[in-house]
N, C-alpha and C. Protein backbone atom coordinates (compact mmCIF):
# COMPACT_ATOMS: atom_id res chain seq x y z
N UNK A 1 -2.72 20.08 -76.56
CA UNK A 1 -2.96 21.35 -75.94
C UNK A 1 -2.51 21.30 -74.50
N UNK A 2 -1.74 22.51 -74.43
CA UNK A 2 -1.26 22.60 -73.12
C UNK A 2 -2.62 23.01 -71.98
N UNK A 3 -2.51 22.31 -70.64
CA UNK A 3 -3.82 23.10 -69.98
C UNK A 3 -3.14 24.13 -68.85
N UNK A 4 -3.48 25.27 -68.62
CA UNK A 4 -2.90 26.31 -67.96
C UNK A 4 -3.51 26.18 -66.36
N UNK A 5 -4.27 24.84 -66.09
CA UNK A 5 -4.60 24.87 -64.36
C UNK A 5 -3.49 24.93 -63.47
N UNK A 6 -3.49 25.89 -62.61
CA UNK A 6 -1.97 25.64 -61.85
C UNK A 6 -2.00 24.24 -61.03
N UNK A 7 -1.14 23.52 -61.08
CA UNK A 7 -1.51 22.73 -60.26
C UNK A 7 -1.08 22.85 -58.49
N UNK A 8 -1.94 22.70 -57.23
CA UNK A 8 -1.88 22.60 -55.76
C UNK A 8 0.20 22.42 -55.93
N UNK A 9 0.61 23.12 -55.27
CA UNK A 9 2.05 23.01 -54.48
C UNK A 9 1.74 22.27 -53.10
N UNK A 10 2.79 21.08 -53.03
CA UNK A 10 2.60 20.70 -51.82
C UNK A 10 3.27 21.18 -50.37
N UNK A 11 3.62 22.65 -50.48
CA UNK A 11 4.20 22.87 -49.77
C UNK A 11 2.92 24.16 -49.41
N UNK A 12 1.71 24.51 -50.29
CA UNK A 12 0.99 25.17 -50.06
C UNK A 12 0.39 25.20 -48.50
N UNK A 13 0.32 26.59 -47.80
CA UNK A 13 -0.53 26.86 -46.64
C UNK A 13 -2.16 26.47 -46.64
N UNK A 14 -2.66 26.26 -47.32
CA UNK A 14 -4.12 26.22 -47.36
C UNK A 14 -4.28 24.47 -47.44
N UNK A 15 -3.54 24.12 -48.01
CA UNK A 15 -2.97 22.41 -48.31
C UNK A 15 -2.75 21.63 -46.84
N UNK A 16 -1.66 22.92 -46.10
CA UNK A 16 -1.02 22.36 -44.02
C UNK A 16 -2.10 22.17 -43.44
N UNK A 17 -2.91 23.33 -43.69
CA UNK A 17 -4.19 24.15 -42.94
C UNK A 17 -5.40 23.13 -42.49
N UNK A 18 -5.77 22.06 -44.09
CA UNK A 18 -6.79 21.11 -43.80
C UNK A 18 -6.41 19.96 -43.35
N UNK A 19 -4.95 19.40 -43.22
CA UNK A 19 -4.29 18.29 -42.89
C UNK A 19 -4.20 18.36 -41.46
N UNK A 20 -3.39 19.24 -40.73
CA UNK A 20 -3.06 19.47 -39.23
C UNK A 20 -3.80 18.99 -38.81
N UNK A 21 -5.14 19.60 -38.27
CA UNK A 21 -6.35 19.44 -37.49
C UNK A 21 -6.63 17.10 -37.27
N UNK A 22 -6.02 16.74 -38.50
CA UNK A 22 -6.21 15.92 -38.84
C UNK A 22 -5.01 14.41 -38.20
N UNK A 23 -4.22 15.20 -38.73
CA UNK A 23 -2.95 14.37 -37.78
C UNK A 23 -3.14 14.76 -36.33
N UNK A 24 -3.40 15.61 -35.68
CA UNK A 24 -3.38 16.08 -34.24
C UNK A 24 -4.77 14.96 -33.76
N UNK A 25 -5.77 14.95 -34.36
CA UNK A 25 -6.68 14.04 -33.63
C UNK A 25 -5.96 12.51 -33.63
N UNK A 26 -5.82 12.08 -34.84
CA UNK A 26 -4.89 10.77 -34.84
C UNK A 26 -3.73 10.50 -33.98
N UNK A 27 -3.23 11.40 -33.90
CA UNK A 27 -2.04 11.46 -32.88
C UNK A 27 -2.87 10.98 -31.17
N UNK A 28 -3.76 12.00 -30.92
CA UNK A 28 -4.64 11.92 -29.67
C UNK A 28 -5.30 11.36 -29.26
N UNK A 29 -5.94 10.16 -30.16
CA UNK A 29 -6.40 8.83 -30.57
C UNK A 29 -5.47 7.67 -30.08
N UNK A 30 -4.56 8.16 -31.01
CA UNK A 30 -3.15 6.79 -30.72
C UNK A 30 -2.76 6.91 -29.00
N UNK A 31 -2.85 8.14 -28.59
CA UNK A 31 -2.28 8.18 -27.21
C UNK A 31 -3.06 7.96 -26.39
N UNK A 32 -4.30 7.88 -26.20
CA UNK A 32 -5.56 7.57 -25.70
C UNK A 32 -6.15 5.88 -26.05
N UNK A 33 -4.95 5.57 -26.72
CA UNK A 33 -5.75 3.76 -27.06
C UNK A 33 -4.91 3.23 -26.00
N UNK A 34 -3.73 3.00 -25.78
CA UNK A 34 -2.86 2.69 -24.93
C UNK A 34 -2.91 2.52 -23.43
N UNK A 35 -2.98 1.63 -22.80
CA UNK A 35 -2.68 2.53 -21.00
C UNK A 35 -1.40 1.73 -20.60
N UNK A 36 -0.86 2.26 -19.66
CA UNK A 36 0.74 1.84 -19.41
C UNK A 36 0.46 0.21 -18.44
N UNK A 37 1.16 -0.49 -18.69
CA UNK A 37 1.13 -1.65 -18.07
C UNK A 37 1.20 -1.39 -16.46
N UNK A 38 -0.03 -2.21 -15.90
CA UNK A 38 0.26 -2.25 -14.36
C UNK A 38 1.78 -3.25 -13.82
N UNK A 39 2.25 -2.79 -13.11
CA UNK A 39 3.16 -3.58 -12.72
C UNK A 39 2.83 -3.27 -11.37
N UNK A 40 3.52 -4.98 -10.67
CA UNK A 40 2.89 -5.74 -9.26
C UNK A 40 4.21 -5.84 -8.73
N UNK A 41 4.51 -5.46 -7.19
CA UNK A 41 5.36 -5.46 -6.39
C UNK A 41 4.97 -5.79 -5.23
N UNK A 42 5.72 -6.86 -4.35
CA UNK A 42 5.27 -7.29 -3.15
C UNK A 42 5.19 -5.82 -2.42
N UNK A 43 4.36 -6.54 -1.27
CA UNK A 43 3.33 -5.09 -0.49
C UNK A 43 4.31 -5.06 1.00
N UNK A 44 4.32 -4.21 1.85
CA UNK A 44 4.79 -4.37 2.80
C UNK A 44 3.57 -4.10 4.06
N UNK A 45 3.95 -4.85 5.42
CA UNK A 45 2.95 -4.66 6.53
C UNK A 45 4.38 -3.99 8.10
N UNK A 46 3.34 -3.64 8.38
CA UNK A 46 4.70 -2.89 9.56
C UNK A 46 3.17 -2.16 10.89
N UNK A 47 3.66 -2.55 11.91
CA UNK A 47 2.69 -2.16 12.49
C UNK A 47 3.12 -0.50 13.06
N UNK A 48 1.65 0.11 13.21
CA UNK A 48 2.00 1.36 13.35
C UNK A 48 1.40 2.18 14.62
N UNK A 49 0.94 1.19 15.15
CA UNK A 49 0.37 1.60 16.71
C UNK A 49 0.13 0.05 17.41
N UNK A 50 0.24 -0.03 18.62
CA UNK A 50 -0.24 -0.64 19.84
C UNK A 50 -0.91 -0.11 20.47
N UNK A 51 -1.85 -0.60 21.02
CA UNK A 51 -2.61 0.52 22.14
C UNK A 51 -3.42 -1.19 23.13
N UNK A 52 -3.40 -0.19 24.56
CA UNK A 52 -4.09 -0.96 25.49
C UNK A 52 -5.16 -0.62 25.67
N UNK A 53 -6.14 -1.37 25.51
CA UNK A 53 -7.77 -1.08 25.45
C UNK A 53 -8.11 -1.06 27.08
N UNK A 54 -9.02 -0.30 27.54
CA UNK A 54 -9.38 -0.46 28.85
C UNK A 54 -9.84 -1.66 29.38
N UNK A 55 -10.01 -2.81 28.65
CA UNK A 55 -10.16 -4.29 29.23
C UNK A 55 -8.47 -4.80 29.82
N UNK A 56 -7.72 -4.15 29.30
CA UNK A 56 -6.68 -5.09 29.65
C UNK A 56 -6.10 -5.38 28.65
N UNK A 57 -6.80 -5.76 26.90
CA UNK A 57 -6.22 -6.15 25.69
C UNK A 57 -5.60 -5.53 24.96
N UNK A 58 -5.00 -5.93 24.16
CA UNK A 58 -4.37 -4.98 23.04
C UNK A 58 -4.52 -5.04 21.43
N UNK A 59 -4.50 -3.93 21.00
CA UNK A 59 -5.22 -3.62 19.81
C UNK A 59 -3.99 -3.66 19.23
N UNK A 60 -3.86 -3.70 17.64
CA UNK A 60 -2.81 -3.63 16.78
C UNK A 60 -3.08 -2.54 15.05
N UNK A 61 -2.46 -1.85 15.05
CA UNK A 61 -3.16 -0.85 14.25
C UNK A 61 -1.64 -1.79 12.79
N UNK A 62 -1.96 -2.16 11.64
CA UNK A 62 -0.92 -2.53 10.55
C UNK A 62 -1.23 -1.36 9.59
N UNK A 63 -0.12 -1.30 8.95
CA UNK A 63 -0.34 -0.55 7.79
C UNK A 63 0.33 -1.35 6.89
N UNK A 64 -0.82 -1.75 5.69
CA UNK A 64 -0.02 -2.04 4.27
C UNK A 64 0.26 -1.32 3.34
N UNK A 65 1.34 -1.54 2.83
CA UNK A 65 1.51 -0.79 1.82
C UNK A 65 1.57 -1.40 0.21
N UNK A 66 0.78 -0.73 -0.25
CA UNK A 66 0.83 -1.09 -1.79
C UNK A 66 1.94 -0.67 -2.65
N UNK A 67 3.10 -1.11 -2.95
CA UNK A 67 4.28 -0.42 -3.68
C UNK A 67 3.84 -0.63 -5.69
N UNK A 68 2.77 -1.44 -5.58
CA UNK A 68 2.70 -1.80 -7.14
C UNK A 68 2.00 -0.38 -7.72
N UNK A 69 2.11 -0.24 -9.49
CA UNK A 69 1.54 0.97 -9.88
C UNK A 69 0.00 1.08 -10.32
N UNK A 70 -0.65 -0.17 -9.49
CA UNK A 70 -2.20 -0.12 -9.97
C UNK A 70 -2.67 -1.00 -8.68
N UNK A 71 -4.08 0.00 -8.02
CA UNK A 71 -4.77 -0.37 -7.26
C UNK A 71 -4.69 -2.22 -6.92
N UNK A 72 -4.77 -2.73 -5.31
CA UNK A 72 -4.80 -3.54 -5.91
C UNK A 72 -5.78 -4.58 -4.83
N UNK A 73 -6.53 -5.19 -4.30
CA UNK A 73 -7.31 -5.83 -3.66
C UNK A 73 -6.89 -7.12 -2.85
N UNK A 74 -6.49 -6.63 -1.47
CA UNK A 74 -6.02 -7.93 -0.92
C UNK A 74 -6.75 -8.53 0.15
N UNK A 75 -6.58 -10.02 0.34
CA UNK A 75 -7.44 -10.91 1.05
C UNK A 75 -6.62 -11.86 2.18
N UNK A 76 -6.63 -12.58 3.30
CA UNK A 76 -6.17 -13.58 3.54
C UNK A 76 -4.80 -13.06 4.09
N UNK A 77 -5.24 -11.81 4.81
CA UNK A 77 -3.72 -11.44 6.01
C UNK A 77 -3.26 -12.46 6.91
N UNK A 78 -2.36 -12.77 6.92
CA UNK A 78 -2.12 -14.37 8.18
C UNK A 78 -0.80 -13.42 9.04
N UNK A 79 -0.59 -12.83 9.56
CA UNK A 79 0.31 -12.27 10.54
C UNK A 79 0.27 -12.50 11.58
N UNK A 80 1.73 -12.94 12.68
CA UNK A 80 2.41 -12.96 13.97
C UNK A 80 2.96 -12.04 13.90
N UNK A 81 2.84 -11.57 15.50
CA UNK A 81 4.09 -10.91 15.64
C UNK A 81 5.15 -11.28 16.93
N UNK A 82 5.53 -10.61 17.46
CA UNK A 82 6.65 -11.32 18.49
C UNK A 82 7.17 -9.86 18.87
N UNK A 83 6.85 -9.71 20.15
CA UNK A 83 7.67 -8.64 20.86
C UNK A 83 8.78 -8.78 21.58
N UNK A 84 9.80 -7.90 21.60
CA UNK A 84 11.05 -7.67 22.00
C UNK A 84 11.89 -9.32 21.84
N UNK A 85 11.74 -10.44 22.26
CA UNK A 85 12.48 -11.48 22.25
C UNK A 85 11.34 -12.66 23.03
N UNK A 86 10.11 -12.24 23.22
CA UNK A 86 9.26 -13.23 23.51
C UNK A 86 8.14 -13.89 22.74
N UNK A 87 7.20 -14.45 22.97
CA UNK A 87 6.52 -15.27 22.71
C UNK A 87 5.49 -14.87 20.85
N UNK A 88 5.05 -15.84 20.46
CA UNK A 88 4.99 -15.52 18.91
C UNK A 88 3.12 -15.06 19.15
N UNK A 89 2.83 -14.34 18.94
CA UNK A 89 1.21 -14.01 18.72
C UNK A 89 0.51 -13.53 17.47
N UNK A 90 -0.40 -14.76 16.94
CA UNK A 90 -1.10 -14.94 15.66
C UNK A 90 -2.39 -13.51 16.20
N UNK A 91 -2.13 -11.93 15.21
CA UNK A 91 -2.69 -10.99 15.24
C UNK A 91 -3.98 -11.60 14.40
N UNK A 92 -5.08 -10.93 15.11
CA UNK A 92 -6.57 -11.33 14.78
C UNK A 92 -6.77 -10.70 12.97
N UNK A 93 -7.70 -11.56 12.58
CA UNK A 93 -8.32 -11.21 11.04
C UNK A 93 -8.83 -9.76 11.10
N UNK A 94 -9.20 -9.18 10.33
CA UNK A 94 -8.99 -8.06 9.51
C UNK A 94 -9.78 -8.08 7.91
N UNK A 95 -10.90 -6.61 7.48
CA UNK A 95 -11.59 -6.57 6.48
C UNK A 95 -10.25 -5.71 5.89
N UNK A 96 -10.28 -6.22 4.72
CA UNK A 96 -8.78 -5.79 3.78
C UNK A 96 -9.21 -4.88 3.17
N UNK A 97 -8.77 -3.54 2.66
CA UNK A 97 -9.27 -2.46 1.82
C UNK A 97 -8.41 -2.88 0.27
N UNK A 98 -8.81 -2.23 -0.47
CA UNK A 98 -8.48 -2.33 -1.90
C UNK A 98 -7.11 -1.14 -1.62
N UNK A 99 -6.40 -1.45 -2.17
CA UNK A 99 -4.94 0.22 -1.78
C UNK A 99 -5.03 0.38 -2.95
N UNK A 100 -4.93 1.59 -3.24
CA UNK A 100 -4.59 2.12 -4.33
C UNK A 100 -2.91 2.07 -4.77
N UNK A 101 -2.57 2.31 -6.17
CA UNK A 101 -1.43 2.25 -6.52
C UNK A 101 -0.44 3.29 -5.50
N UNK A 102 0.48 2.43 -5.26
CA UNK A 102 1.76 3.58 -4.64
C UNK A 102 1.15 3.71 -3.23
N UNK A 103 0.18 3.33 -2.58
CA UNK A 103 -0.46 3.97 -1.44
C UNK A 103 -0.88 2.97 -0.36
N UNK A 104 -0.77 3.45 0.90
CA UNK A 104 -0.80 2.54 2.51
C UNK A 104 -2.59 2.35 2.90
N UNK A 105 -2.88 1.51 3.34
CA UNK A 105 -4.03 1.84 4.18
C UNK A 105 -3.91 1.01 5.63
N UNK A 106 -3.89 1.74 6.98
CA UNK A 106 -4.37 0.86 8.07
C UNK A 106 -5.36 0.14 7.97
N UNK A 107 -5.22 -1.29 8.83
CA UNK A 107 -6.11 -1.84 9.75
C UNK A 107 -6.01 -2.22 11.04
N UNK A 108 -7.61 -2.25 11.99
CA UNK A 108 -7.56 -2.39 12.63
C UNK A 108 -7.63 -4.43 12.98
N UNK A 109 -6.33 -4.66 13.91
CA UNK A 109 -6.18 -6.04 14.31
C UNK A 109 -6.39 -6.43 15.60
N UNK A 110 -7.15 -7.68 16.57
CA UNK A 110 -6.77 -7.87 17.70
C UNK A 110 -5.51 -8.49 17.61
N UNK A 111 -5.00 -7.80 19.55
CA UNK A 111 -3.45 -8.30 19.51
C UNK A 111 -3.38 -9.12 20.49
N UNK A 112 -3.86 -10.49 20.74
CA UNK A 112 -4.05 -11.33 21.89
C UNK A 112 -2.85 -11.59 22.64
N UNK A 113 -2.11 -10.85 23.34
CA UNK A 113 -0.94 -11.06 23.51
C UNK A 113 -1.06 -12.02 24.83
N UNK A 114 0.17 -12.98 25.10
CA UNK A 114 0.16 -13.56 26.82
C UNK A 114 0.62 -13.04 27.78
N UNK A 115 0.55 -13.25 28.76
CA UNK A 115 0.67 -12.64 30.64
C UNK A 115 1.87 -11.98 30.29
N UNK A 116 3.04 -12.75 30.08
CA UNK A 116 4.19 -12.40 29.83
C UNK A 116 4.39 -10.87 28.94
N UNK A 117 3.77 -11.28 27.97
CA UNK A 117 3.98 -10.00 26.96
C UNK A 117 3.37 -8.73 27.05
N UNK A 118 2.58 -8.72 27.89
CA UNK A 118 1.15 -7.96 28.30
C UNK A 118 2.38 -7.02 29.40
N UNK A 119 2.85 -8.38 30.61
CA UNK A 119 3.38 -7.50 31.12
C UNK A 119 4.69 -6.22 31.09
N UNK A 120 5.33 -6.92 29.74
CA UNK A 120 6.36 -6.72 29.66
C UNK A 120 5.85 -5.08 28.96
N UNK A 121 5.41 -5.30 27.66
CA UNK A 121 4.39 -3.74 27.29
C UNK A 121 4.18 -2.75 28.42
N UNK A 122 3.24 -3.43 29.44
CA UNK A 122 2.57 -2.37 30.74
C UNK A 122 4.29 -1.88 31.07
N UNK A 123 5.43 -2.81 31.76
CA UNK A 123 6.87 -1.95 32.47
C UNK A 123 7.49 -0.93 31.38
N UNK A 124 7.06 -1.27 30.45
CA UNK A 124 7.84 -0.76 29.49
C UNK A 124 7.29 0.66 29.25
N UNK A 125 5.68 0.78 29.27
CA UNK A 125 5.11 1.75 29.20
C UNK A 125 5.32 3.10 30.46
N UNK A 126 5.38 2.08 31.29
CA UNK A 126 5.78 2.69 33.22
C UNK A 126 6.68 3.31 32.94
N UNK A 127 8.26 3.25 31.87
CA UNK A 127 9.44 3.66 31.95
C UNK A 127 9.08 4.49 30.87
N UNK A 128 8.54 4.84 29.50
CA UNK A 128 8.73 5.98 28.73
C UNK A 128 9.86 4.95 28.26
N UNK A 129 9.88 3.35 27.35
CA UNK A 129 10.99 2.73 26.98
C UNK A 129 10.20 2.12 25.93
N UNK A 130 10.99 1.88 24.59
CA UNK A 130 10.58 1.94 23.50
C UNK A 130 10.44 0.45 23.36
N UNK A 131 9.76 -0.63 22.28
CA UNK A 131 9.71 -1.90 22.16
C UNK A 131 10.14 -2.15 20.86
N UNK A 132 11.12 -3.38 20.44
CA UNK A 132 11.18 -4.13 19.22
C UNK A 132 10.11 -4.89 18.71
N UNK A 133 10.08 -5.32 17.48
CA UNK A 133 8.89 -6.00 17.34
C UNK A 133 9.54 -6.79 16.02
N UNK A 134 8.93 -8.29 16.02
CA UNK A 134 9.16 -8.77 14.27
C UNK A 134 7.90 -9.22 14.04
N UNK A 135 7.24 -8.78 12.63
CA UNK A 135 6.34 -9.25 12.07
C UNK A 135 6.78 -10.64 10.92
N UNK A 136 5.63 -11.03 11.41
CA UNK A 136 5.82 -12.34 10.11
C UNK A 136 5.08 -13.00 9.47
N UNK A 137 4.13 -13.57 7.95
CA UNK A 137 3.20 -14.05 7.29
C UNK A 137 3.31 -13.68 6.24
N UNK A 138 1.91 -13.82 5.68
CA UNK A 138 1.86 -13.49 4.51
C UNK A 138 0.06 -13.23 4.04
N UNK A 139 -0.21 -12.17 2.80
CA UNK A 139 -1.04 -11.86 2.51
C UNK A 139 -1.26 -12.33 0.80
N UNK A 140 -2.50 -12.31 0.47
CA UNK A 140 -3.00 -12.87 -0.44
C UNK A 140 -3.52 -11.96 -1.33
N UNK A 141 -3.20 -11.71 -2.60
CA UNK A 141 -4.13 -10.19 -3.86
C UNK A 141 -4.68 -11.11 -4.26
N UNK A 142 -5.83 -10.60 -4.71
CA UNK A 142 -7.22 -10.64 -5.61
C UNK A 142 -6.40 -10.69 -7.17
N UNK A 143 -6.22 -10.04 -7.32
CA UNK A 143 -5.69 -9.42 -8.77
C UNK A 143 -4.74 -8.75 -8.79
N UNK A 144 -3.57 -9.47 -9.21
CA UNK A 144 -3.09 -10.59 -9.76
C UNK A 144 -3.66 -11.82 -8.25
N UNK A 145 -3.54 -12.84 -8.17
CA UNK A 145 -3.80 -14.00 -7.41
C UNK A 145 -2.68 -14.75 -7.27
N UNK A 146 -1.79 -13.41 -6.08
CA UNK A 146 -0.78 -14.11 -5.51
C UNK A 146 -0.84 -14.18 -4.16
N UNK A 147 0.34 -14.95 -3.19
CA UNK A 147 0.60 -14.78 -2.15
C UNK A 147 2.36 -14.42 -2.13
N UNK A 148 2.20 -13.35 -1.03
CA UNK A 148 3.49 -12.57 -0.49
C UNK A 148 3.66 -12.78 0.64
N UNK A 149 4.89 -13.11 1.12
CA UNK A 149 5.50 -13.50 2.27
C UNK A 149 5.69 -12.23 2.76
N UNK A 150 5.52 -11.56 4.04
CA UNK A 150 5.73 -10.65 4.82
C UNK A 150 6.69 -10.46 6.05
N UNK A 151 7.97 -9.92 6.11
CA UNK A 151 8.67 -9.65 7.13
C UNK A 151 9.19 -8.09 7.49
N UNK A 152 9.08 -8.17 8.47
CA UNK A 152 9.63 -6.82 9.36
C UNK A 152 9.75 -6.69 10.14
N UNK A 153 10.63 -5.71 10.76
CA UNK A 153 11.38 -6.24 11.92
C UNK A 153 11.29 -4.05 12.29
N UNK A 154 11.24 -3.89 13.18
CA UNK A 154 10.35 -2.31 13.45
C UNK A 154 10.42 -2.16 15.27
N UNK A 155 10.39 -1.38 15.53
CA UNK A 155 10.50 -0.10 16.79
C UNK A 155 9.34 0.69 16.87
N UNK A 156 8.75 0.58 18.00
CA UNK A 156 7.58 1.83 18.62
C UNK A 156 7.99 2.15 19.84
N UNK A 157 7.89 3.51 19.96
CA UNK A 157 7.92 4.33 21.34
C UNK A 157 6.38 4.84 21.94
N UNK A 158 7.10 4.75 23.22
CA UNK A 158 5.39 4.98 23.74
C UNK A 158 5.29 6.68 23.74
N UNK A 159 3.72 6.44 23.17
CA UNK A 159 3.45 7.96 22.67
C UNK A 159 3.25 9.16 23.56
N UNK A 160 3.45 10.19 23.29
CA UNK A 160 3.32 10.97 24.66
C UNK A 160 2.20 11.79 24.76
N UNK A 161 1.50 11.59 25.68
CA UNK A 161 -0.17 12.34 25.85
C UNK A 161 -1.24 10.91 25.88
N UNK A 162 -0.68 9.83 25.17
CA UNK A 162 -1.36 8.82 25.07
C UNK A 162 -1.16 7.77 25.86
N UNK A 163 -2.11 7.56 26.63
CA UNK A 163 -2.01 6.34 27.68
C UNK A 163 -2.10 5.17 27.11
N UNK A 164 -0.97 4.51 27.19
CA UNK A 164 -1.14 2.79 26.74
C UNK A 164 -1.11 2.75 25.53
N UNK A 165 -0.41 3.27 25.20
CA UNK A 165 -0.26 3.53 23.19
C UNK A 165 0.68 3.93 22.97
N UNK A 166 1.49 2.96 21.86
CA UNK A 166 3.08 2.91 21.54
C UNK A 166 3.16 3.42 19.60
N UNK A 167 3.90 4.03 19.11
CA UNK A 167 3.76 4.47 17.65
C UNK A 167 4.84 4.17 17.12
């Protein structure tokens, strides 16, 4: 005996109707298990202010930059710097911020500079005349647990409105 049930077409609408809903969560699932690999790129330091403190000293404002694509936690700044063609000065320690991916954060550094260099800053400031500078060291991440060698070599002009402060 023949049986006359029609049988479901798989091309039936009512058939798409209970499936969709179904692949779309799986789909949104699969894309939600995943996260894109962090990738790590040495950081850069470049100083971004000088300033003369009313003692006589000088402050050092750095900015690092995080170029990697995930936050990343660094420790163990060791930086010199060396102005215009003189003497080498180990810039004071520093509480390190965590940077976020792609993103800079200042710190504040002492800049113990000598007689020489101190003075050379103050004539320089007297003239409205800009200074060279090379940075040099290296800094330490948390995560990953590397060390990066740091160089740069950078220009500040003295700022205008601001006494004793070069940008």
């Amino acid at each position: 005996m023949v049986s006359c049930k029609a049988r479901p077409n798989p091309g039936d609408p009512m058939r798409l109707r209970h499936a969709l809903p179904l692949l779309l969560a799986g789909t949104l699932l699969a894309a939600c298990a995943s996260n894109p690999a962090v990738r790590h790129y040495p950081p850069q330091a470049s100083l971004q202010q000088l300033q003369r403190l009313p003692d006589g000293s000088w402050q050092a404002q750095v900015r690092l930059q995080n170029f990697s694509t995930g936050p990343v936690a660094f420790h163990e700044l060791s930086l010199k710097v060396r102005i215009l063609d003189g003497e080498w000065t180990e810039l004071g320690g520093a509480e390190l911020p965590k940077i976020g991916a792609n993103a800079a954060e200042v710190v504040n550094v002492s800049a113990p500079f000598g007689p020489a260099t101190r003075a050379e800053l103050d004539a320089r400031l007297g003239k409205s005349q800009p200074v060279r500078y090379r940075l040099e060291g290296s800094i330490r991440s948390i995560d990953p647990g590397r060390r990066y060698e740091l160089q740069y070599d950078g220009r500040l002009n003295p700022a205008p409105g601001l006494d004793g402060v070069y940008r």
